[in-house]
N, C-alpha and C. Protein backbone atom coordinates (compact mmCIF):
# COMPACT_ATOMS: atom_id res chain seq x y z
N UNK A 1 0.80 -1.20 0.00
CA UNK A 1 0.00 0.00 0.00
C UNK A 1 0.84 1.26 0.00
N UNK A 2 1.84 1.14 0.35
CA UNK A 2 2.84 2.48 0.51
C UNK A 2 3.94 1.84 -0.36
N UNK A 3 4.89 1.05 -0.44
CA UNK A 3 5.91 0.74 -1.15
C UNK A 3 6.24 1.17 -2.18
N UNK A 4 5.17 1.04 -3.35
CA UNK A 4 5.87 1.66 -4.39
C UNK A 4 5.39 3.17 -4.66
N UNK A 5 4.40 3.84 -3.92
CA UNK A 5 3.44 4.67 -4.71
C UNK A 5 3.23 5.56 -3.11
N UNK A 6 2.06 6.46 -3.04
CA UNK A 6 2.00 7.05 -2.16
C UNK A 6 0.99 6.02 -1.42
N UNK A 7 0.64 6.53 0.29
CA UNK A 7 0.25 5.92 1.27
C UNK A 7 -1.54 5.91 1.42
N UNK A 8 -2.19 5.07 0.89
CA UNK A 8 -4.03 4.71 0.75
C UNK A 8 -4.06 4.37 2.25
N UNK A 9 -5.55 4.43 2.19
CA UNK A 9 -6.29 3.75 3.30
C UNK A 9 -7.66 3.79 2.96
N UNK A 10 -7.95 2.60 2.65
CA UNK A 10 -9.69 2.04 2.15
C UNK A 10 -9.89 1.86 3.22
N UNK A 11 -11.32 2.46 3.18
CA UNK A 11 -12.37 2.49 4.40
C UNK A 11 -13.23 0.90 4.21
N UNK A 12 -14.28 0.72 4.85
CA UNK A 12 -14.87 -0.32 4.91
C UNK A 12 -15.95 -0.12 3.82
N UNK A 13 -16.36 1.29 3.71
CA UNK A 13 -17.58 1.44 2.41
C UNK A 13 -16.60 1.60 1.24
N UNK A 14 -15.00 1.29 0.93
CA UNK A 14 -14.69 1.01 -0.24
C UNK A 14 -13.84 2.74 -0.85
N UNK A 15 -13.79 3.55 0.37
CA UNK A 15 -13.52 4.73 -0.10
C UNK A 15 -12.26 5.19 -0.07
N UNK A 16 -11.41 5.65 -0.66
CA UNK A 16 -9.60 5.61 -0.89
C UNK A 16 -9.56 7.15 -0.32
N UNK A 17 -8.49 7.06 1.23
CA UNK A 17 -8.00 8.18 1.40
C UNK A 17 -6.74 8.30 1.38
N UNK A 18 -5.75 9.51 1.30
CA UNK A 18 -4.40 9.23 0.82
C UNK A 18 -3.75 10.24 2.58
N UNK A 19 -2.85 10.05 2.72
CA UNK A 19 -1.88 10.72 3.65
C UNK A 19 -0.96 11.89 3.70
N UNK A 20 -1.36 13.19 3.83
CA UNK A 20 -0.81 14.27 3.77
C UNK A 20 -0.24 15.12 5.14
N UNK A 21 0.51 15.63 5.08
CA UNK A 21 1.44 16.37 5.66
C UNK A 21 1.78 17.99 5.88
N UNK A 22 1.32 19.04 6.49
CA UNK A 22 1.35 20.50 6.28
C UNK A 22 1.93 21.10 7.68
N UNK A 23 3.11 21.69 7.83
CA UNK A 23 3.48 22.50 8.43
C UNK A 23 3.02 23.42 8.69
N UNK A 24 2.49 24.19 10.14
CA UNK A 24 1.77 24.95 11.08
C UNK A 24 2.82 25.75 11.98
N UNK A 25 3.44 26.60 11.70
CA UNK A 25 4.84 27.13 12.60
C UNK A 25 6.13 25.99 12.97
N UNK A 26 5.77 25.35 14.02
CA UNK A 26 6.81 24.18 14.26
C UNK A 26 6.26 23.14 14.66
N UNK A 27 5.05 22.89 13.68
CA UNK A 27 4.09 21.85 14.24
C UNK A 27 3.63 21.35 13.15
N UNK A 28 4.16 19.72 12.66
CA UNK A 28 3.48 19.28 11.52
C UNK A 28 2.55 18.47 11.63
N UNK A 29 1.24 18.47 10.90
CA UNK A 29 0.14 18.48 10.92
C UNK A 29 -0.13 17.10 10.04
N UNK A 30 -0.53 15.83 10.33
CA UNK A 30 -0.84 14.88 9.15
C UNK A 30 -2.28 14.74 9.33
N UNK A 31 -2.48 15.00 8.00
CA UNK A 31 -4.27 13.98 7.94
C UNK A 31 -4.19 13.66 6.38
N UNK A 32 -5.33 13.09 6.54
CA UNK A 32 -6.06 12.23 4.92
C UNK A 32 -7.04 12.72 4.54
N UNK A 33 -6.63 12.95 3.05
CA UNK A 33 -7.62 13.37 2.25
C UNK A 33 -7.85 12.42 0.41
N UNK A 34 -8.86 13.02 0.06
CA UNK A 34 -9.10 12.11 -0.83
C UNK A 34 -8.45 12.59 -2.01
N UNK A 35 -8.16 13.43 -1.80
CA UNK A 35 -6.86 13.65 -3.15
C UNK A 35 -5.86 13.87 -3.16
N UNK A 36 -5.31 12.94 -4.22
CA UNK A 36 -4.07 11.80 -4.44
C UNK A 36 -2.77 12.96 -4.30
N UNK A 37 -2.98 14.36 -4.93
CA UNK A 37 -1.93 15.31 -5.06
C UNK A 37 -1.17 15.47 -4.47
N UNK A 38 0.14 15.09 -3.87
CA UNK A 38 1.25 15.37 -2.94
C UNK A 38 1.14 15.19 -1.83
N UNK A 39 0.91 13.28 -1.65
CA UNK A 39 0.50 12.75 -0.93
C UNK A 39 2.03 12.76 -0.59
N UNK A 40 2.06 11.69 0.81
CA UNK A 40 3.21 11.24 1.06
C UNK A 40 3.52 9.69 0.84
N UNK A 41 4.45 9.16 0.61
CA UNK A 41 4.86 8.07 0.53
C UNK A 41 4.98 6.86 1.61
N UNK A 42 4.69 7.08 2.63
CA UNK A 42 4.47 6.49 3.62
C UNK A 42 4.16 6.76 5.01
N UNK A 43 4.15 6.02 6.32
CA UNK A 43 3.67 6.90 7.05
C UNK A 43 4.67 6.85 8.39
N UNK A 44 4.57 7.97 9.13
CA UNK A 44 6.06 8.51 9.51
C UNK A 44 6.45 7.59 10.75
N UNK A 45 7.98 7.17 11.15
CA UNK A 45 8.16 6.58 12.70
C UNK A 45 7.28 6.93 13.48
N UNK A 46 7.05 6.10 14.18
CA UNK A 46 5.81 5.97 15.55
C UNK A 46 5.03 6.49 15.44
N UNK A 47 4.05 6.47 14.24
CA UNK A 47 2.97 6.50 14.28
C UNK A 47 1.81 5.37 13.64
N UNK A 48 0.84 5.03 13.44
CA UNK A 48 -0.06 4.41 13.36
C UNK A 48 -1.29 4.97 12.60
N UNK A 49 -1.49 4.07 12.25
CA UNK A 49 -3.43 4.09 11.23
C UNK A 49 -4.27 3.28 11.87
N UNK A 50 -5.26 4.01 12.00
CA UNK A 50 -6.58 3.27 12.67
C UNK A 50 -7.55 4.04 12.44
N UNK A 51 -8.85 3.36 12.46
CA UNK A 51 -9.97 4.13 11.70
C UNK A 51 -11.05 4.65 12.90
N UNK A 52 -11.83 5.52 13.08
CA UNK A 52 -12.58 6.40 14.13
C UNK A 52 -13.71 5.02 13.94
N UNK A 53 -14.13 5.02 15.50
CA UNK A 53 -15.23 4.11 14.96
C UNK A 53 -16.58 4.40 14.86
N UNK A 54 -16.64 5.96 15.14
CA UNK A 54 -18.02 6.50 14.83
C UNK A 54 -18.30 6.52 13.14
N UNK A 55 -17.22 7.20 12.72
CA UNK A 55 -17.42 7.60 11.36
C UNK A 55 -16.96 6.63 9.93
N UNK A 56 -15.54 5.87 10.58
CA UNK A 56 -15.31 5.18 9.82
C UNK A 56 -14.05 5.54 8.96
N UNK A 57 -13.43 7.06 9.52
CA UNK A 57 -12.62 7.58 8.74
C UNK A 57 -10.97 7.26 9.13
N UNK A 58 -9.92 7.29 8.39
CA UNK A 58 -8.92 7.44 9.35
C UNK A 58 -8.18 8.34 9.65
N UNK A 59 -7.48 7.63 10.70
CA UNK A 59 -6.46 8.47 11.55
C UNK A 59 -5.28 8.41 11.95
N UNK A 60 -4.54 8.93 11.99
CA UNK A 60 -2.88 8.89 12.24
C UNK A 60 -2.84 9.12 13.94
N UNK A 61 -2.39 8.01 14.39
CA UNK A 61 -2.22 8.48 16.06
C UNK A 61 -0.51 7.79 16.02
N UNK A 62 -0.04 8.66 17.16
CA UNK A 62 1.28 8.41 17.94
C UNK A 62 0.74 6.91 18.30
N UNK A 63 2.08 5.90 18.29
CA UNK A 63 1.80 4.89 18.84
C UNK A 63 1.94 4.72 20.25
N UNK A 64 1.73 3.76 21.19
CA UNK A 64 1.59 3.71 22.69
C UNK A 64 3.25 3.44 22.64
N UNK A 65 3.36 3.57 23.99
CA UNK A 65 5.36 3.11 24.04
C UNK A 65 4.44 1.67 25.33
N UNK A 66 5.55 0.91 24.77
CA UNK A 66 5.32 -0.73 25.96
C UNK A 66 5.80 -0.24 26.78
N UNK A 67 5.18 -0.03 27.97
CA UNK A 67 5.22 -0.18 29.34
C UNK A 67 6.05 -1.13 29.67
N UNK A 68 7.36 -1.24 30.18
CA UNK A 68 8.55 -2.38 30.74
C UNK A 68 7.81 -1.93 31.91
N UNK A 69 7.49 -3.64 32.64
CA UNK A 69 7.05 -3.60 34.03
C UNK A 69 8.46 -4.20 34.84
N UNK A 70 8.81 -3.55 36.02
CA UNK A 70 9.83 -3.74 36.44
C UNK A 70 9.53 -4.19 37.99
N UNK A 71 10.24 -5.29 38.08
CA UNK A 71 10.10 -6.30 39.53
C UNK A 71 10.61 -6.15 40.23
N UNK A 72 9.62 -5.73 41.41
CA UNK A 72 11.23 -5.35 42.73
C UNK A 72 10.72 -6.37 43.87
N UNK A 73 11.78 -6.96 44.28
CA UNK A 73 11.45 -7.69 45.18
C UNK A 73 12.31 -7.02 47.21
């Protein structure tokens, strides 16, 4: 889906959104939209795709960091 081309995400009703990127002062901004134009090519370290489950749309979230549980005896 990203490898050779820019970064899709089909929804469940069959609908192609692509992955974009816009700088906000020192704050970059990703979301998806449905046109293909200067998309990005993939999607960035530690982050993640997952779809809203009200609407169905997606979303780019930070991924969780694993919790190392540490044993003290």
């Amino acid at each position: 889906m990203g490898l050779f081309g820019q970064y899709t995400y089909k929804t469940k009703k069959g609908e192609r959104y692509w992955l974009h990127s816009k700088d906000k002062g020192k704050v970059r901004l990703y979301f998806f939209s449905k046109n293909p134009l200067d998309a990005l090519q993939g999607i960035p370290k530690g982050y993640e795709v997952s779809a809203n489950e009200r609407t169905g749309l997606p979303i780019l979230k930070k991924k969780k960091k694993k919790e190392e549980k540490s044993e003290t005896k």
